[in-house]
PDB file of N, CA and C in Angstrom:
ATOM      1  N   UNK A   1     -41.819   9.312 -16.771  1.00  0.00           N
ATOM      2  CA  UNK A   1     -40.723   8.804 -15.986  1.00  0.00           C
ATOM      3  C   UNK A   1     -41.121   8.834 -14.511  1.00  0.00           C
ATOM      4  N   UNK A   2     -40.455   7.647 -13.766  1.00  0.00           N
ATOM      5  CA  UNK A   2     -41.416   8.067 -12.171  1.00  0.00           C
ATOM      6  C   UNK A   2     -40.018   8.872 -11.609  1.00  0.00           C
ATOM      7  N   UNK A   3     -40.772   9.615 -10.671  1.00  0.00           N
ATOM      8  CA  UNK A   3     -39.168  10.495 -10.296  1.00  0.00           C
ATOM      9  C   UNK A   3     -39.725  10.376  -8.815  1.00  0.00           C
ATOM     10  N   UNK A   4     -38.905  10.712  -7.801  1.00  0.00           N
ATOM     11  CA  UNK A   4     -39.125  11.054  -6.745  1.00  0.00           C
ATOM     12  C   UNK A   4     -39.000  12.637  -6.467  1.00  0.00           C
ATOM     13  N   UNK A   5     -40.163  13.700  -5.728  1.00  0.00           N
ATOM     14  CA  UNK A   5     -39.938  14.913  -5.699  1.00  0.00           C
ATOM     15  C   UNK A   5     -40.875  14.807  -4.363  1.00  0.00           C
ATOM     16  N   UNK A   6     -40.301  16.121  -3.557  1.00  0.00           N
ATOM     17  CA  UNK A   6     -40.931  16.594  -2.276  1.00  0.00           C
ATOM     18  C   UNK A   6     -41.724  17.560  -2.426  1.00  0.00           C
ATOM     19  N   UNK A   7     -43.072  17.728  -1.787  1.00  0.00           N
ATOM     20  CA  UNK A   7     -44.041  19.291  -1.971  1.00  0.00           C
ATOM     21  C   UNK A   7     -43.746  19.451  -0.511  1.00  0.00           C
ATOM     22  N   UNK A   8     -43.776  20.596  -0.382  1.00  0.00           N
ATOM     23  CA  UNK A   8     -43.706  21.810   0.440  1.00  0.00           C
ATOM     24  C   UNK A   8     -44.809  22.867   0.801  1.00  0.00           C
ATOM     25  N   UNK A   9     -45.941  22.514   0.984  1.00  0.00           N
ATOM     26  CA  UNK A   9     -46.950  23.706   1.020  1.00  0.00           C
ATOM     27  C   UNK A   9     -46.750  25.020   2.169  1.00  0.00           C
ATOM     28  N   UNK A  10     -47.005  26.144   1.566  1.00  0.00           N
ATOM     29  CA  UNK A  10     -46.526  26.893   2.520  1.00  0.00           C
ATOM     30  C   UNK A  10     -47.273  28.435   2.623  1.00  0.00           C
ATOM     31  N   UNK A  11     -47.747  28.952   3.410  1.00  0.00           N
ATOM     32  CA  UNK A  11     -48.846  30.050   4.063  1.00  0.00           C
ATOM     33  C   UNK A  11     -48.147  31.292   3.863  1.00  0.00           C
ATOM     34  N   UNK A  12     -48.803  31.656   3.277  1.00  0.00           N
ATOM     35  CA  UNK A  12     -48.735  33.329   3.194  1.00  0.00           C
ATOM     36  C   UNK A  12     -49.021  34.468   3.949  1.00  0.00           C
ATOM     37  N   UNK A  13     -48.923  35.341   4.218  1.00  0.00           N
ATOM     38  CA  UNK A  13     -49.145  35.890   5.419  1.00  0.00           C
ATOM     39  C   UNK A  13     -50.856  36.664   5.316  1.00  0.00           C
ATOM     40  N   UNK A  14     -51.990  36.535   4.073  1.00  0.00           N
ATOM     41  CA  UNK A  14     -53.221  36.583   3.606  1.00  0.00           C
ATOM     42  C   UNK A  14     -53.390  35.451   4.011  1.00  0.00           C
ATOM     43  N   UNK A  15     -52.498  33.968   3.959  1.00  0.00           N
ATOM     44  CA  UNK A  15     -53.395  32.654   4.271  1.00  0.00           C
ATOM     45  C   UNK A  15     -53.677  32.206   3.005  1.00  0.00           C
ATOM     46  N   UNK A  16     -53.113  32.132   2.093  1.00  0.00           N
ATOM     47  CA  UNK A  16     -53.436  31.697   0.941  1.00  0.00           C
ATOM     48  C   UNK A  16     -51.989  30.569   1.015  1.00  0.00           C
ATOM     49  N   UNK A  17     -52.234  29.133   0.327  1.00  0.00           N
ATOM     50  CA  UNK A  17     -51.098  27.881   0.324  1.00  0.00           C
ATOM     51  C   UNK A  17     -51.064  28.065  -0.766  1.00  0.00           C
ATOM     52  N   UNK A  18     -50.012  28.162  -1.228  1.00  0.00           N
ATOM     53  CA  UNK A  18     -48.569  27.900  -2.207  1.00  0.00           C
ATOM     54  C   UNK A  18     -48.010  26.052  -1.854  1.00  0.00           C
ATOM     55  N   UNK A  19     -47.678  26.055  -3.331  1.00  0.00           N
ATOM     56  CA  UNK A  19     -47.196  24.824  -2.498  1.00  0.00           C
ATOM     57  C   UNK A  19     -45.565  24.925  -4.265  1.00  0.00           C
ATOM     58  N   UNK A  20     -44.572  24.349  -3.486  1.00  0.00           N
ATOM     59  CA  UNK A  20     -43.367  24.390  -4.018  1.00  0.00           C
ATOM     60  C   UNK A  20     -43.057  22.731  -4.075  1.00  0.00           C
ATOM     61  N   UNK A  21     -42.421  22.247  -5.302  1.00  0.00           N
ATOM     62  CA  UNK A  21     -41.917  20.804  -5.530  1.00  0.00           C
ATOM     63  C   UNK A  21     -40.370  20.974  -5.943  1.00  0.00           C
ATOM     64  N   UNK A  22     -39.436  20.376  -5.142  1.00  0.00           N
ATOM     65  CA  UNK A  22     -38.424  19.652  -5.152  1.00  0.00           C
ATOM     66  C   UNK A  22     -38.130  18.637  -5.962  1.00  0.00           C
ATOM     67  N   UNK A  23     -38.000  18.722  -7.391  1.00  0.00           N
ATOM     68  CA  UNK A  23     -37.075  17.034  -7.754  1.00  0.00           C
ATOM     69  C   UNK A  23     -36.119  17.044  -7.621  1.00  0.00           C
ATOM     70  N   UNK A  24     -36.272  15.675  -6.792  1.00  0.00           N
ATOM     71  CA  UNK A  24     -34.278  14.778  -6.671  1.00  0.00           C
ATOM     72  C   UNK A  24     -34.076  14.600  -7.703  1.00  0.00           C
ATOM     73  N   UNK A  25     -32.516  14.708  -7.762  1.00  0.00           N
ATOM     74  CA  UNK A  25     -31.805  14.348  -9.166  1.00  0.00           C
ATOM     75  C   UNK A  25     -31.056  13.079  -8.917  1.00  0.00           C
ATOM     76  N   UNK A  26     -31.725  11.792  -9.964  1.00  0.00           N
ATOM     77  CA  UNK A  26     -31.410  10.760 -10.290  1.00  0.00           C
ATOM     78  C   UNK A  26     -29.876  10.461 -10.401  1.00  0.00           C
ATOM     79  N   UNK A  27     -29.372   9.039  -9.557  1.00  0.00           N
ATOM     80  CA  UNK A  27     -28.110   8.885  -9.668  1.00  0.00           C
ATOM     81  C   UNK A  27     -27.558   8.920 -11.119  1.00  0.00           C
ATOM     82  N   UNK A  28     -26.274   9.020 -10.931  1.00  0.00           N
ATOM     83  CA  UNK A  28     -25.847   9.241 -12.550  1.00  0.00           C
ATOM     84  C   UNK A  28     -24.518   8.774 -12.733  1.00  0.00           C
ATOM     85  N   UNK A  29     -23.839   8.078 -13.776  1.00  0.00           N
ATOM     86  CA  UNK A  29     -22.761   7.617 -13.627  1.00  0.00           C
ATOM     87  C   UNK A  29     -21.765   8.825 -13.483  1.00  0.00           C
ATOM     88  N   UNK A  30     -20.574   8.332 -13.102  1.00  0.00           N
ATOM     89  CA  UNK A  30     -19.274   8.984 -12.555  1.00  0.00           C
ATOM     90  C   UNK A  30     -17.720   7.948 -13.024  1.00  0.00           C
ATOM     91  N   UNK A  31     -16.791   8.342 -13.464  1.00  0.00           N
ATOM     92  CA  UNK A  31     -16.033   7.760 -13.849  1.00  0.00           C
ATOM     93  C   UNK A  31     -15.178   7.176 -12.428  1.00  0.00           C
ATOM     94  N   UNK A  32     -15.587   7.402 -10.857  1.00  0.00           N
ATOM     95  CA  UNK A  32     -15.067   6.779  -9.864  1.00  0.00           C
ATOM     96  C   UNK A  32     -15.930   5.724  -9.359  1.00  0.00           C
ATOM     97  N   UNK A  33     -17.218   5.640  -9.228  1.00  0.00           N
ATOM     98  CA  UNK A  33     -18.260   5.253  -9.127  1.00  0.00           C
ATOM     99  C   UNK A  33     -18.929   4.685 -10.324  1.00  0.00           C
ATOM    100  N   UNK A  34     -19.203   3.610 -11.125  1.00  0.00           N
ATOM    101  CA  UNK A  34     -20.428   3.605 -11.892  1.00  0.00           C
ATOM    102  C   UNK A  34     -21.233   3.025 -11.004  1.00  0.00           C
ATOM    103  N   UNK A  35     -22.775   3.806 -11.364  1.00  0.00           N
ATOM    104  CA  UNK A  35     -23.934   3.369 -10.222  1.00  0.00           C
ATOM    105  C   UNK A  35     -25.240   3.533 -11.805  1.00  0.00           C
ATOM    106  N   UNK A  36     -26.136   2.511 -11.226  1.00  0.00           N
ATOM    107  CA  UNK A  36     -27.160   2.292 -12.264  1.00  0.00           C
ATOM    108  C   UNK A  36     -27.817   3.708 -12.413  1.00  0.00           C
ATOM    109  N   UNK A  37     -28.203   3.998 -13.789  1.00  0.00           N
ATOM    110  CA  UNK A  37     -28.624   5.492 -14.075  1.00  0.00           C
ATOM    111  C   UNK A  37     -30.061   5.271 -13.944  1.00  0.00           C
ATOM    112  N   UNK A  38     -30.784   4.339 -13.534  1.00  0.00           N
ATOM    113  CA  UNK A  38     -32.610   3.885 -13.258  1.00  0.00           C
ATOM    114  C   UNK A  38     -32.637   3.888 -12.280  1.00  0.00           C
ATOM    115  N   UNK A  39     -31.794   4.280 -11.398  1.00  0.00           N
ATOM    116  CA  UNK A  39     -32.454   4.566  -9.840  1.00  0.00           C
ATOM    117  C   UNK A  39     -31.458   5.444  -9.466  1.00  0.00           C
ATOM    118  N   UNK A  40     -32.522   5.513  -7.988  1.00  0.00           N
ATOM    119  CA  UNK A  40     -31.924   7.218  -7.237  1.00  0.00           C
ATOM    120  C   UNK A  40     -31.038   6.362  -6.248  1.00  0.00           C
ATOM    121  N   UNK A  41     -30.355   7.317  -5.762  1.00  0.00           N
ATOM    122  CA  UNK A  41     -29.681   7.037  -4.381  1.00  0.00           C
ATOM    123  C   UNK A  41     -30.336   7.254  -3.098  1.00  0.00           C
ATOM    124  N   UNK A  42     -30.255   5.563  -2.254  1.00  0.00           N
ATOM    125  CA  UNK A  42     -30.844   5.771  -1.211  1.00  0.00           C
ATOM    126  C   UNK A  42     -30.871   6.385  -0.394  1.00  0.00           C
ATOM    127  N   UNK A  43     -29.525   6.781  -0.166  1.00  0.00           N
ATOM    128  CA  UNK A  43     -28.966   7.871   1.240  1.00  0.00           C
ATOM    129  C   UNK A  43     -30.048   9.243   1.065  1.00  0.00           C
ATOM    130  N   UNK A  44     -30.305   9.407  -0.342  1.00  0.00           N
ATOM    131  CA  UNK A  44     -30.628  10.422  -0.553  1.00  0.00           C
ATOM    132  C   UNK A  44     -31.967  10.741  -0.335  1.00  0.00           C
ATOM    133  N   UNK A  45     -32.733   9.268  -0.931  1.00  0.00           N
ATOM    134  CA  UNK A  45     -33.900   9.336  -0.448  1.00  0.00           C
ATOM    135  C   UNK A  45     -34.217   9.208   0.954  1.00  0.00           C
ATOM    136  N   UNK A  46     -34.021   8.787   1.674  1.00  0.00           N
ATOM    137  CA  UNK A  46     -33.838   8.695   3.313  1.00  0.00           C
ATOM    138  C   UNK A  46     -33.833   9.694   3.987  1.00  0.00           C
ATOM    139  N   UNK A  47     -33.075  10.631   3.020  1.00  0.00           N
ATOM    140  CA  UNK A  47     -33.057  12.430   3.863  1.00  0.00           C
ATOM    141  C   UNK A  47     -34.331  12.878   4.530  1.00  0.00           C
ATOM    142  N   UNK A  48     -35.275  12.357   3.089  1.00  0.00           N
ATOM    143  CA  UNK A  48     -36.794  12.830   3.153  1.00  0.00           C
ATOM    144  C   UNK A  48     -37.722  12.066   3.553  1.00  0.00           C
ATOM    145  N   UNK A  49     -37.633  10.920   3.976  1.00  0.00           N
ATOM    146  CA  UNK A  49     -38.224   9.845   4.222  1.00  0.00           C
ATOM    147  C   UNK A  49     -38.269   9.697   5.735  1.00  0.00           C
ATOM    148  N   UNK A  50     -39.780   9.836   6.192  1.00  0.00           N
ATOM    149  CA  UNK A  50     -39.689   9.316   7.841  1.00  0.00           C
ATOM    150  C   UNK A  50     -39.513   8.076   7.792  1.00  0.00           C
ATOM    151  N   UNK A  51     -38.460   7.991   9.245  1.00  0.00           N
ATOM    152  CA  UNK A  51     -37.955   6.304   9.513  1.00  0.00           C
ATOM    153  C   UNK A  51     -39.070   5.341   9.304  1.00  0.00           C
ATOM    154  N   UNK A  52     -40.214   5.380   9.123  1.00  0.00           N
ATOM    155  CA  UNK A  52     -41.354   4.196   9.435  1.00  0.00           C
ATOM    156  C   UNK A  52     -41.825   3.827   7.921  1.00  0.00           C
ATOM    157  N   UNK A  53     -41.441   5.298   6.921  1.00  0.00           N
ATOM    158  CA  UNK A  53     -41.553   4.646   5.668  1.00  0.00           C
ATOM    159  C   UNK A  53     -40.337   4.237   4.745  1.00  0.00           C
ATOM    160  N   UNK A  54     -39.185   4.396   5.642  1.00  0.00           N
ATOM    161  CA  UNK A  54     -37.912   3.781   4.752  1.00  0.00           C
ATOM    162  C   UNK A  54     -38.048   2.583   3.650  1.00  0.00           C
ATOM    163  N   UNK A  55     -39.038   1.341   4.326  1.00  0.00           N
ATOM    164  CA  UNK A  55     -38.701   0.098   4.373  1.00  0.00           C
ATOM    165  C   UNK A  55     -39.783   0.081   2.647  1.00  0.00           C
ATOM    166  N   UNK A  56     -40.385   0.599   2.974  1.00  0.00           N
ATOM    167  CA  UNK A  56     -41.527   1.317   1.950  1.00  0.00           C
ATOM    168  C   UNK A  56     -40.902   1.643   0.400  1.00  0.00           C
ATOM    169  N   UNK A  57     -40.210   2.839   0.844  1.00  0.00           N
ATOM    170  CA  UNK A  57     -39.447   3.441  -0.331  1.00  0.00           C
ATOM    171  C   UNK A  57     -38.209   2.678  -0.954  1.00  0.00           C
ATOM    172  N   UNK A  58     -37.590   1.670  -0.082  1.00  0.00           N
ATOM    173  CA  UNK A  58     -36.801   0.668  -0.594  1.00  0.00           C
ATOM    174  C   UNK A  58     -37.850  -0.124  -1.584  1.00  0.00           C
ATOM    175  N   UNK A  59     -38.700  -0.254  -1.138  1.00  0.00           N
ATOM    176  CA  UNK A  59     -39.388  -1.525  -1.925  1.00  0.00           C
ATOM    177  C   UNK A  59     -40.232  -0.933  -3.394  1.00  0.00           C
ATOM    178  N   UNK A  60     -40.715   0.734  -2.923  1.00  0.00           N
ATOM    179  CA  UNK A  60     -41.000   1.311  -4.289  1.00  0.00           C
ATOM    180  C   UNK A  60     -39.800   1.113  -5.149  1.00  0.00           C
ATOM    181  N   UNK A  61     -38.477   2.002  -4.393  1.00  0.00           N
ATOM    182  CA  UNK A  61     -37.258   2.139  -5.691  1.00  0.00           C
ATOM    183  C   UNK A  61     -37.338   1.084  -6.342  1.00  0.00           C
ATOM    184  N   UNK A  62     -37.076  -0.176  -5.728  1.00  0.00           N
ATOM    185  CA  UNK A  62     -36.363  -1.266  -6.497  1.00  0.00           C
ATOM    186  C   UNK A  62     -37.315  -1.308  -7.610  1.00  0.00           C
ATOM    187  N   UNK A  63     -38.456  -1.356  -7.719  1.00  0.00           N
ATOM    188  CA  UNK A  63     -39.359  -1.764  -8.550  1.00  0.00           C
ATOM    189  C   UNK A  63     -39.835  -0.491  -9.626  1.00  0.00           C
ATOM    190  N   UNK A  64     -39.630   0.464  -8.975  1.00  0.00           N
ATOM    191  CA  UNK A  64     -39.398   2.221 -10.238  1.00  0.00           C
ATOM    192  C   UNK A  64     -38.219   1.752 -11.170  1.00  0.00           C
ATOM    193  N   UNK A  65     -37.076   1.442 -10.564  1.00  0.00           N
ATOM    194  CA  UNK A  65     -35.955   1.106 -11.208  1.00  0.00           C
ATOM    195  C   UNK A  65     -35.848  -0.080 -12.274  1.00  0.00           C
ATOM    196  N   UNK A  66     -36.575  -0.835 -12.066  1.00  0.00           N
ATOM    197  CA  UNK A  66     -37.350  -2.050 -12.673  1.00  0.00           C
ATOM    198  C   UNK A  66     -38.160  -1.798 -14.123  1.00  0.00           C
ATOM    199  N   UNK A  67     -38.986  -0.491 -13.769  1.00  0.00           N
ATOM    200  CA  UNK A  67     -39.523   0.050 -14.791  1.00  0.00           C
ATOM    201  C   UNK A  67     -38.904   1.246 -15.645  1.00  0.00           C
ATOM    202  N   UNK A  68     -38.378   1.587 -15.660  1.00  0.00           N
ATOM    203  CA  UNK A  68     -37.318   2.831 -15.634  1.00  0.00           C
ATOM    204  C   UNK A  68     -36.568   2.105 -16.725  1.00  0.00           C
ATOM    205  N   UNK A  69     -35.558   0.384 -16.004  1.00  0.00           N
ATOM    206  CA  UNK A  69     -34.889   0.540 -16.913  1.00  0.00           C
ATOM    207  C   UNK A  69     -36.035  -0.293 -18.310  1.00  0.00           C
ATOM    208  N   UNK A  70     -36.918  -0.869 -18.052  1.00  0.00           N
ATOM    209  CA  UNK A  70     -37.612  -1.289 -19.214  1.00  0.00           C
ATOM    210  C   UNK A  70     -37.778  -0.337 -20.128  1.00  0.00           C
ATOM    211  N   UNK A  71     -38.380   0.688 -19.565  1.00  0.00           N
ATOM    212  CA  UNK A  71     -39.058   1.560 -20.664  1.00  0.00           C
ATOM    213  C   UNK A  71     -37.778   2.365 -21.487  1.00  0.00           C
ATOM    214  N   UNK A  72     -36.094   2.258 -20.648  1.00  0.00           N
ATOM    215  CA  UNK A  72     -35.322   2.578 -21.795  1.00  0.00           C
ATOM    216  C   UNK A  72     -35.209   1.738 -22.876  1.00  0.00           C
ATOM    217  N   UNK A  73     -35.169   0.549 -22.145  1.00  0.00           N
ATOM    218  CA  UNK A  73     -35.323  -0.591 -23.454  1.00  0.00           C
ATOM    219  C   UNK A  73     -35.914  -0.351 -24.638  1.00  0.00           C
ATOM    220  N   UNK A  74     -37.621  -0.416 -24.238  1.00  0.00           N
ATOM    221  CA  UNK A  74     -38.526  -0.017 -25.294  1.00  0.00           C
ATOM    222  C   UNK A  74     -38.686   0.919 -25.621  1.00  0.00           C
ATOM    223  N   UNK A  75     -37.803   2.133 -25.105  1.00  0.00           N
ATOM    224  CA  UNK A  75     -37.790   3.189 -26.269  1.00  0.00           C
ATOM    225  C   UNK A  75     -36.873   3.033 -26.975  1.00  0.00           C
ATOM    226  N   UNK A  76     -35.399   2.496 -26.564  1.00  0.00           N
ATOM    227  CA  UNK A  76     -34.400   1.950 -27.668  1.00  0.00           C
ATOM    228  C   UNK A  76     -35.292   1.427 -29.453  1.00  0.00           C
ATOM    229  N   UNK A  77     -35.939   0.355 -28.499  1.00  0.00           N
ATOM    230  CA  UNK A  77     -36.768  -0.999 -29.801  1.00  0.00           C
ATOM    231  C   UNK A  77     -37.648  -0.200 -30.868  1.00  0.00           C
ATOM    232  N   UNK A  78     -38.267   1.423 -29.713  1.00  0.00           N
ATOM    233  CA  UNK A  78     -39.287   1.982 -31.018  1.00  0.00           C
ATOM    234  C   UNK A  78     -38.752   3.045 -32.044  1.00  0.00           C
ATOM    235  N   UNK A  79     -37.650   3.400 -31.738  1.00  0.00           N
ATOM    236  CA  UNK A  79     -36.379   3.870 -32.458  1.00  0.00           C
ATOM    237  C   UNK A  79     -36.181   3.183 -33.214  1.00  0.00           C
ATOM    238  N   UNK A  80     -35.575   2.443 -33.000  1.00  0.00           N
ATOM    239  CA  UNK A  80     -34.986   1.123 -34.013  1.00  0.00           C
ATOM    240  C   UNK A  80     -36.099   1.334 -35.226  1.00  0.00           C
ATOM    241  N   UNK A  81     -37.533   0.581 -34.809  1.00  0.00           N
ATOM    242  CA  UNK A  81     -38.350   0.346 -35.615  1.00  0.00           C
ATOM    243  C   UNK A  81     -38.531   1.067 -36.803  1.00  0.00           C
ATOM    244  N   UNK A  82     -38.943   2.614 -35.745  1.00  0.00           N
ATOM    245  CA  UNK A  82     -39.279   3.382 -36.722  1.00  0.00           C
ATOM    246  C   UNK A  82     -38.345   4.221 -37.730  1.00  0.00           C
ATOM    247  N   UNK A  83     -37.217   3.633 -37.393  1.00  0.00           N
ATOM    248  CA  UNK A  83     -36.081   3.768 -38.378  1.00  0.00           C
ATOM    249  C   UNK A  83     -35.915   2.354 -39.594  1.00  0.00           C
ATOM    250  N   UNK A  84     -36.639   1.206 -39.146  1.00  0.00           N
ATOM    251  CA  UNK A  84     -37.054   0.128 -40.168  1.00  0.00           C
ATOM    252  C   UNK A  84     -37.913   0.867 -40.923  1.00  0.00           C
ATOM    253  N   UNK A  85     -39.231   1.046 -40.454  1.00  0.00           N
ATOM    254  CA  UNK A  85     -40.089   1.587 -41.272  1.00  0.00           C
ATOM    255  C   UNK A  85     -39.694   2.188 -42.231  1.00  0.00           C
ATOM    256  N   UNK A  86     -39.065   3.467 -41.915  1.00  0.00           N
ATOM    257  CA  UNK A  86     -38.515   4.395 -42.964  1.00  0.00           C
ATOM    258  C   UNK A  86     -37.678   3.507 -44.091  1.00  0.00           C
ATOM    259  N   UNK A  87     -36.997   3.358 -43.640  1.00  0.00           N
ATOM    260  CA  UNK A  87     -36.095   2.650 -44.905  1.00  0.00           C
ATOM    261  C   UNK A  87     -36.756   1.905 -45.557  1.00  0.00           C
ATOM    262  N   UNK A  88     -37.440   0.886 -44.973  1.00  0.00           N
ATOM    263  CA  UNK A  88     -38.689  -0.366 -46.002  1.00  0.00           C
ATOM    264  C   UNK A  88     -39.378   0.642 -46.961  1.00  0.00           C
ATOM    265  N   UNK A  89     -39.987   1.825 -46.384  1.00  0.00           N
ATOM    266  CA  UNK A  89     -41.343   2.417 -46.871  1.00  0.00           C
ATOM    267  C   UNK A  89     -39.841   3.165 -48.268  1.00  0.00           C
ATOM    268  N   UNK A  90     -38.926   3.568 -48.098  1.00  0.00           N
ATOM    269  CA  UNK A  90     -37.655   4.410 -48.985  1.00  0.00           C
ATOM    270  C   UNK A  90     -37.858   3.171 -49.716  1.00  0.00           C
ATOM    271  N   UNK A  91     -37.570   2.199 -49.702  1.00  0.00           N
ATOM    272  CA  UNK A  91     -36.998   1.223 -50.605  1.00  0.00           C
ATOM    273  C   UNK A  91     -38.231   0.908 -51.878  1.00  0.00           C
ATOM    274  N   UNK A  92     -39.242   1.019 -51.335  1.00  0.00           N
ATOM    275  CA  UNK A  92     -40.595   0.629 -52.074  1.00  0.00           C
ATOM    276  C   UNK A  92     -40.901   1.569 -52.591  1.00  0.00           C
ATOM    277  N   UNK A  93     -40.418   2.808 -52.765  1.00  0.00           N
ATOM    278  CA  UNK A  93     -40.926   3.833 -52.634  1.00  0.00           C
ATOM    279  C   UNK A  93     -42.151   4.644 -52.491  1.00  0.00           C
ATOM    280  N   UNK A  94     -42.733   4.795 -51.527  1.00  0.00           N
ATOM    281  CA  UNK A  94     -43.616   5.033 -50.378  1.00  0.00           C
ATOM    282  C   UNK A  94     -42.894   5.893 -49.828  1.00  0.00           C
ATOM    283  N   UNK A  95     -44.084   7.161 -49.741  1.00  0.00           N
ATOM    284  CA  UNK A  95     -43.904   8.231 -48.149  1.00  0.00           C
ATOM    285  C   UNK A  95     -44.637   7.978 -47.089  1.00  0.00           C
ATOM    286  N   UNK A  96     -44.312   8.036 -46.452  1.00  0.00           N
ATOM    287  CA  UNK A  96     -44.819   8.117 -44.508  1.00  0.00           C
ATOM    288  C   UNK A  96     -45.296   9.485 -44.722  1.00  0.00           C
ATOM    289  N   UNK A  97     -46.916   9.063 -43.989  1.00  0.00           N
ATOM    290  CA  UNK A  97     -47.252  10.800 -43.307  1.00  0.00           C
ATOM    291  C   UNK A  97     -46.217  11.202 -42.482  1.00  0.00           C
ATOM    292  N   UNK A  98     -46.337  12.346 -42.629  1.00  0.00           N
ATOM    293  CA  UNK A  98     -45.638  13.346 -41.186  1.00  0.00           C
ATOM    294  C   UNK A  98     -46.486  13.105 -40.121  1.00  0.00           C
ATOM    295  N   UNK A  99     -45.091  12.793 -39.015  1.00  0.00           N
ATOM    296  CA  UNK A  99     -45.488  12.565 -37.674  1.00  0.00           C
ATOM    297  C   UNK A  99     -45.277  13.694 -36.936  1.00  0.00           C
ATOM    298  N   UNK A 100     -46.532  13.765 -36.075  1.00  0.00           N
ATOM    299  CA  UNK A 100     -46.460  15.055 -34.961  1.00  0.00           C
ATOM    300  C   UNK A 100     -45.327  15.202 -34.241  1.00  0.00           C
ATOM    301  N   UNK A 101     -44.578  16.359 -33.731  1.00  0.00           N
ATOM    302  CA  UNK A 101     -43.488  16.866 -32.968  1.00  0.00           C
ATOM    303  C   UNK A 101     -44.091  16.400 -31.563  1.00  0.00           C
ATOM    304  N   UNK A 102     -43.427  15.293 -31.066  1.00  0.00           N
ATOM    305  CA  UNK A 102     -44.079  14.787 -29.279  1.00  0.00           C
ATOM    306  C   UNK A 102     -43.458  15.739 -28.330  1.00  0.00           C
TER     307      UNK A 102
END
C-alpha cells in the first residue's frame, strides 16, 4: 500500500542516530463528511510538507490514490476468482492444494 509517513532521525547523547517513523492515517469515511478512503487529506499532508514541495505532493497523491483505488479493485476480482476456482474444482470433484497463510 503506498502510505505517506515522516522519519525523524535523532542523536543520542553517545552520538549514535535512531531514527523514528510517523504514519499518517489515511482519510476515512464519516457519516458528516464522506471523503474517498484512497487518499489522505491534504491539509494534512501540508503540515509536513515544505511550501516548495506542496505542488509535488499534490501531484504524487492524486496518482497514489489512482493506484490505491485500483489495487482495491483487483483485490476484490482475485477474491472473487479464487472463490470460482473453489467451487468449479468442488463441483468436479477435485481438491486444491493448500495455499500458504500470506
Amino acid at each position: 500500500m503506498l502510505e505517506w509517513y515522516q522519519r525523524v532521525w535523532k542523536r543520542d547523547a553517545k552520538g549514535n542516530r535512531t531514527q523514528s517513523i510517523i504514519t499518517f492515517a489515511s482519510a476515512t469515511r464519516t457519516s458528516a463528511a464522506p471523503i474517498s478512503v484512497y487518499s489522505y487529506d491534504m491539509g494534512d499532508l501540508f503540515k509536513f510538507a515544505p511550501e516548495w514541495s506542496r505542488e509535488r505532493v499534490m501531484e504524487a497523491e492524486t496518482e497514489a490514490a489512482s493506484f490505491r483505488r485500483q489495487a482495491h479493485y483487483c483485490s476484490s476480482m482475485l477474491v472473487i476468482l479464487g472463490r470460482m476456482e473453489r467451487y468449479l474444482a468442488d463441483c468436479a470433484g477435485e481438491s486444491l492444494p493448500e495455499e500458504d497463510a500470506a
